[in-house]
Protein backbone atom coordinates (compact mmCIF):
# COMPACT_ATOMS: atom_id res chain seq x y z
CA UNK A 1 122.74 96.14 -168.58
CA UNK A 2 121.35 93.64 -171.12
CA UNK A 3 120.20 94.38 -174.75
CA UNK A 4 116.20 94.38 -173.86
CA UNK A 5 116.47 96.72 -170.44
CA UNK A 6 118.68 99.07 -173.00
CA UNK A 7 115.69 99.11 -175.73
CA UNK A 8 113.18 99.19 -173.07
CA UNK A 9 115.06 102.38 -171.75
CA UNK A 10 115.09 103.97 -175.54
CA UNK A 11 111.20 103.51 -175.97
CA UNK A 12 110.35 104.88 -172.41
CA UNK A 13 108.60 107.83 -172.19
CA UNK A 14 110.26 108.47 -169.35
CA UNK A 15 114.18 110.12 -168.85
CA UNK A 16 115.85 107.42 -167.37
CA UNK A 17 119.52 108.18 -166.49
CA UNK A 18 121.87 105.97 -168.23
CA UNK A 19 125.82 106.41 -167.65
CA UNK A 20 128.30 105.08 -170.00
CA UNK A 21 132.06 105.13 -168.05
CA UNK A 22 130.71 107.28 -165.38
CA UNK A 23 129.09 109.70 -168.07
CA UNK A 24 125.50 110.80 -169.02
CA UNK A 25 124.59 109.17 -172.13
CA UNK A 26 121.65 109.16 -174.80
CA UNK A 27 120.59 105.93 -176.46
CA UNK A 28 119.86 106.42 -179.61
CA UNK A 29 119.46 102.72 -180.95
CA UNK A 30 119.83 99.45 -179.55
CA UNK A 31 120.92 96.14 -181.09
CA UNK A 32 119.70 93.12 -179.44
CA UNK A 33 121.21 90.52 -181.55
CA UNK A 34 124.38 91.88 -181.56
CA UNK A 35 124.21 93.38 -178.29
CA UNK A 36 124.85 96.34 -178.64
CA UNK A 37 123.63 100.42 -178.64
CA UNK A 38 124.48 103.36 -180.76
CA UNK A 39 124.95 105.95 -177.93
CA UNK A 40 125.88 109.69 -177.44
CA UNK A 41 126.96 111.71 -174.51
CA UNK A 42 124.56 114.25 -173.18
CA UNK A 43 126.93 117.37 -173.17
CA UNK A 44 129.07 115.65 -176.76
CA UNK A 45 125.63 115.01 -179.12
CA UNK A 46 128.07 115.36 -182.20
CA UNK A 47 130.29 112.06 -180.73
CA UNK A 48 128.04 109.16 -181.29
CA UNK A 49 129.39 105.36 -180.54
CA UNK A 50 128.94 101.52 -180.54
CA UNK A 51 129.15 100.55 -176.91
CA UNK A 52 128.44 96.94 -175.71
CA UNK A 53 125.54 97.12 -173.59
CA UNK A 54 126.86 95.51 -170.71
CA UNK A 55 128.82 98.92 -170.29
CA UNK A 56 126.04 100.77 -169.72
CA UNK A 57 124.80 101.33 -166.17
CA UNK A 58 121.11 102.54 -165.06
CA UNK A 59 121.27 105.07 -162.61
């Protein structure tokens, strides 16, 4: 995925299913310059991350 789908994903009304390593994730904030997202896993909300956002995958 590329940094604009990923921020287009976080301001969408709309659930869309986003996997990071083969597990549900939230977006919480997206960083185009750098390419990156601040992330969480759906059943983990206390574990947030950095993830590149070419490692996230739009189900």
């Amino acid at each position: 995925m590329d940094a604009g789908r990923a921020k287009q994903i976080l301001e969408s009304p709309k659930e869309i299913m986003v996997h990071y390593q083969g597990n549900p994730i939230w977006i919480q904030q997206v960083d185009e310059a750098g390419h990156t997202a601040r992330v969480y896993l759906k059943n983990e909300p206390e574990n947030e991350m950095t993830v590149n956002v070419t490692q996230l995958n739009e189900l």
